[in-house]
Protein backbone atom coordinates (compact mmCIF):
# COMPACT_ATOMS: atom_id res chain seq x y z
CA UNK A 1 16.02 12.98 3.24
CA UNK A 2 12.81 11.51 2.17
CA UNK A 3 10.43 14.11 0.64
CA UNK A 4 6.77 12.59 -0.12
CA UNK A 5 4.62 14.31 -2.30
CA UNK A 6 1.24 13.67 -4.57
CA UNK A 7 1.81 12.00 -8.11
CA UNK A 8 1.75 13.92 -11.26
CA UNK A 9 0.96 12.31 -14.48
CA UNK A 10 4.20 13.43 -15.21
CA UNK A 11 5.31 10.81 -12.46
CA UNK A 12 3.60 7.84 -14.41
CA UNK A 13 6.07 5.93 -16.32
CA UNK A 14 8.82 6.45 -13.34
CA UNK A 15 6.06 4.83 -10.49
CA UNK A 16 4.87 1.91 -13.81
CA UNK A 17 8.43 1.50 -14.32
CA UNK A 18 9.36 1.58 -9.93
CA UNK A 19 6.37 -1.17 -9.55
CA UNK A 20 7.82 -3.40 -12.30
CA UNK A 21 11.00 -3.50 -11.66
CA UNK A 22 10.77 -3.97 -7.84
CA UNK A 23 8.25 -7.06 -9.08
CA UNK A 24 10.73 -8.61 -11.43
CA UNK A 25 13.84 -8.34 -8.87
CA UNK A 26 11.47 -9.67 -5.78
CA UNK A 27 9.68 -12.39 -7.92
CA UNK A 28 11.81 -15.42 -6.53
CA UNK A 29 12.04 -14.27 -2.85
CA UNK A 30 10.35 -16.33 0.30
CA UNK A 31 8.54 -13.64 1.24
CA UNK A 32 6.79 -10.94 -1.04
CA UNK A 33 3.19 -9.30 -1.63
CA UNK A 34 3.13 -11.89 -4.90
CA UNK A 35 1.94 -8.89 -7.15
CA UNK A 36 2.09 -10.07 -10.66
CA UNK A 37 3.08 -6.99 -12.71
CA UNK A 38 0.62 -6.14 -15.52
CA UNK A 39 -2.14 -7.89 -13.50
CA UNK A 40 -1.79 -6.58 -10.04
CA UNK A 41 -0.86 -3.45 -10.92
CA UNK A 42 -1.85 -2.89 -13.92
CA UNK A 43 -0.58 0.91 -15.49
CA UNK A 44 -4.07 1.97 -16.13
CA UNK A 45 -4.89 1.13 -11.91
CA UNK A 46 -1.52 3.32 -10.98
CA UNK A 47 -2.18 6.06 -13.81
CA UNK A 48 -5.91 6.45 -12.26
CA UNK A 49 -4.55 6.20 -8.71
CA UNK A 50 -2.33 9.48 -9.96
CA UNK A 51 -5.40 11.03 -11.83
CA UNK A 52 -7.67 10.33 -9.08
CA UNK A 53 -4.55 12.15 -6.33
CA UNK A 54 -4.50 9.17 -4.66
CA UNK A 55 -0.98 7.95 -5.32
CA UNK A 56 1.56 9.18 -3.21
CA UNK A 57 5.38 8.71 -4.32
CA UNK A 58 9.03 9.24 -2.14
CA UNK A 59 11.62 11.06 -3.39
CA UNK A 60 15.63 11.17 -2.18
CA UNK A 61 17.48 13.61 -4.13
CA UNK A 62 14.29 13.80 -6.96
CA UNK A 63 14.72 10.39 -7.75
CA UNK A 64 10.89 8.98 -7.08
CA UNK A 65 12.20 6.07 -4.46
CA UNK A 66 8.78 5.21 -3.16
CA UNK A 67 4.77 5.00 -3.94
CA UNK A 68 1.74 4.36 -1.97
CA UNK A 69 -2.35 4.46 -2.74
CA UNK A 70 -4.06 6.21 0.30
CA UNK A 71 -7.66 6.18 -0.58
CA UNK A 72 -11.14 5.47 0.47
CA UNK A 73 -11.81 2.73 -0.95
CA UNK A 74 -12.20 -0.90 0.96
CA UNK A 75 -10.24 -3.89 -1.21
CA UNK A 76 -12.44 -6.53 -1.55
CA UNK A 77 -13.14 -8.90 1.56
CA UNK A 78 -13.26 -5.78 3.46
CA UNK A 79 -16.93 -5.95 3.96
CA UNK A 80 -16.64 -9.45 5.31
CA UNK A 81 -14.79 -9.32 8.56
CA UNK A 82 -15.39 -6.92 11.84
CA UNK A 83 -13.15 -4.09 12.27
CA UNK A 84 -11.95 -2.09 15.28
CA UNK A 85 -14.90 0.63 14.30
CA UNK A 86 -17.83 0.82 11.61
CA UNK A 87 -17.57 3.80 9.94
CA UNK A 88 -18.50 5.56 6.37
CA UNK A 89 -15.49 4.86 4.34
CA UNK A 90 -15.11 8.85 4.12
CA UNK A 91 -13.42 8.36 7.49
CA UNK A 92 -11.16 5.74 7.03
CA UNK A 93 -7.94 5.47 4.73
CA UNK A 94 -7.05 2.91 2.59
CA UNK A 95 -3.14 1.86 2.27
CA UNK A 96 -2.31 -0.13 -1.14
CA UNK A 97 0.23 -1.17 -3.06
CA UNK A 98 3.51 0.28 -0.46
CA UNK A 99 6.37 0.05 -2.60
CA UNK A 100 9.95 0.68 -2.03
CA UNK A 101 12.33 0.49 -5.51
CA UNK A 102 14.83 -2.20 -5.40
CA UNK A 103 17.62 -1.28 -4.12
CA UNK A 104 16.86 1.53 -1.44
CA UNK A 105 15.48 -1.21 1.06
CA UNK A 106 16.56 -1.35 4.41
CA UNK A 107 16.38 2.81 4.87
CA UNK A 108 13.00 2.98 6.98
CA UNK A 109 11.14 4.82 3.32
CA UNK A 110 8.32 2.26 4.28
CA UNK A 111 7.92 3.08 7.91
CA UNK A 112 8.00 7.06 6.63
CA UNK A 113 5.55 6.42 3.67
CA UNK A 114 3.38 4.94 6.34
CA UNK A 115 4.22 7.34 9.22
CA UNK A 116 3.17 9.90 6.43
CA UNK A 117 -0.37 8.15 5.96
CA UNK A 118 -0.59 8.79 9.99
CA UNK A 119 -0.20 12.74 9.43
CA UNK A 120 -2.35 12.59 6.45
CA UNK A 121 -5.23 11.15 8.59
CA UNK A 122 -4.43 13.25 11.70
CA UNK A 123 -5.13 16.53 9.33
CA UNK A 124 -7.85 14.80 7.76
CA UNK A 125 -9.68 13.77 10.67
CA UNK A 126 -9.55 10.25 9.74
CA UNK A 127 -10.59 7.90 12.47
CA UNK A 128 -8.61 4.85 10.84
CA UNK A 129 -6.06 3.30 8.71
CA UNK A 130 -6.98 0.06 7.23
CA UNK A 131 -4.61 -2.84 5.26
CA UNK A 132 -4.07 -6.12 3.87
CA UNK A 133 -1.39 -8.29 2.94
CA UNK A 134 -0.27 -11.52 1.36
CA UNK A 135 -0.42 -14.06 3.50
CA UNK A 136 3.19 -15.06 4.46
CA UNK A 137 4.60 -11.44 3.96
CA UNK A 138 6.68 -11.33 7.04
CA UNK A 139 8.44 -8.70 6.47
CA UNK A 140 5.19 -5.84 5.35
CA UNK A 141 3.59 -7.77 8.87
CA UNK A 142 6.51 -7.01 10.99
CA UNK A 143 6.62 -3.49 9.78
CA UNK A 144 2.95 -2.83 10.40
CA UNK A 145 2.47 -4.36 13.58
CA UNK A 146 5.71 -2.71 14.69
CA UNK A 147 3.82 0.66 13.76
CA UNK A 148 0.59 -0.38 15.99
CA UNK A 149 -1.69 -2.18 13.34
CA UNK A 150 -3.48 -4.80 14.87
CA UNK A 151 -4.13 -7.62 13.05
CA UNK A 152 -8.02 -7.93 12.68
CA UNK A 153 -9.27 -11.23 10.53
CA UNK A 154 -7.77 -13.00 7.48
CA UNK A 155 -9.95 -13.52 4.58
CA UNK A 156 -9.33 -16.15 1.38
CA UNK A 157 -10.93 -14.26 -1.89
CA UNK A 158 -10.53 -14.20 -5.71
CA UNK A 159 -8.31 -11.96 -6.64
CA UNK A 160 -8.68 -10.67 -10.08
CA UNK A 161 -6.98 -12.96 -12.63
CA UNK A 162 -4.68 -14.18 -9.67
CA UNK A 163 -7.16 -16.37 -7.77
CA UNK A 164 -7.62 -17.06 -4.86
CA UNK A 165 -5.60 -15.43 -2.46
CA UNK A 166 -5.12 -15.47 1.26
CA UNK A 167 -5.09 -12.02 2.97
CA UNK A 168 -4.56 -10.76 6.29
CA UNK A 169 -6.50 -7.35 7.50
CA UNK A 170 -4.72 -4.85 10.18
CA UNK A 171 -5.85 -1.76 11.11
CA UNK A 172 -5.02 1.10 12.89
CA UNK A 173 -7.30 3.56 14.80
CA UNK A 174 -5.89 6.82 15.11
């Protein structure tokens, strides 16, 4: 059973070392978020997500299996496009960097980690959940609109060292 819990700086090299290996064994597949470890993450972004109890891992059996970044914080773009509601960022969530480690795929720890976000807000009085993703990342857009994002805008930006990058927005009022 999946337990999700806040990070612990304790968690940090287990989540760097989750991120970068789940990058390195995806790297060559059709479809993936095109994260390039070391520039998107980076271990200081995840160790401040942790510090700043933002980062949110899954655990089977104490093995960490699963991280997300639930924050208030719009990724860049965000400000460009209309969403469902305009509201202080205070009342909206964040979702970044969803990760499942390689090899636990295929068990529904995505849809849970995300699911969990929904609880999180519910408590929190959070009037929405907002997202983007790689263009072309069937498989993260299946699984969101399956869980009642709607797809609001796609934006083209520069992303960090990356480029330019393609992104599409979803969001979820709850």
């Amino acid at each position: 059973m999946l337990k999700i819990r806040k990070a612990n700086i304790n968690d940090a090299d287990t989540v760097t070392k989750l991120y970068e290996e789940l990058i390195d064994a995806i790297k060559d597949n059709e479809y993936t978020p095109q994260w390039e470890y070391g520039v998107y993450p980076k271990d200081e972004n995840i160790i401040t997500s942790i510090e700043d109890e933002e980062l949110y891992v899954g655990e089977i059996d104490s093995e960490i299996v699963s991280s997300i970044v639930i924050n208030h914080k719009p990724s860049k773009g965000y400000d460009q496009v209309r969403w469902k509601i305009d509201d202080e960022y205070d009342n909206i969530y964040v979702v970044h960097l969803v990760a499942v480690k390689h090899g636990h795929g295929k068990k529904g720890i995505a849809k849970k980690m995300i699911n969990y976000v929904f609880d999180l807000a519910k408590e929190n009085s959070i009037k929405s959940v907002r997202l983007s993703i790689m263009e072309n990342n069937l498989p993260a857009e299946k699984l969101y609109k399956k869980l009642e994002f709607e797809y609001i805008d796609t934006i083209t930006i520069k992303a960090d060292e990356r480029g330019l990058k393609t992104f599409n927005l979803y969001e979820k009022l709850i």
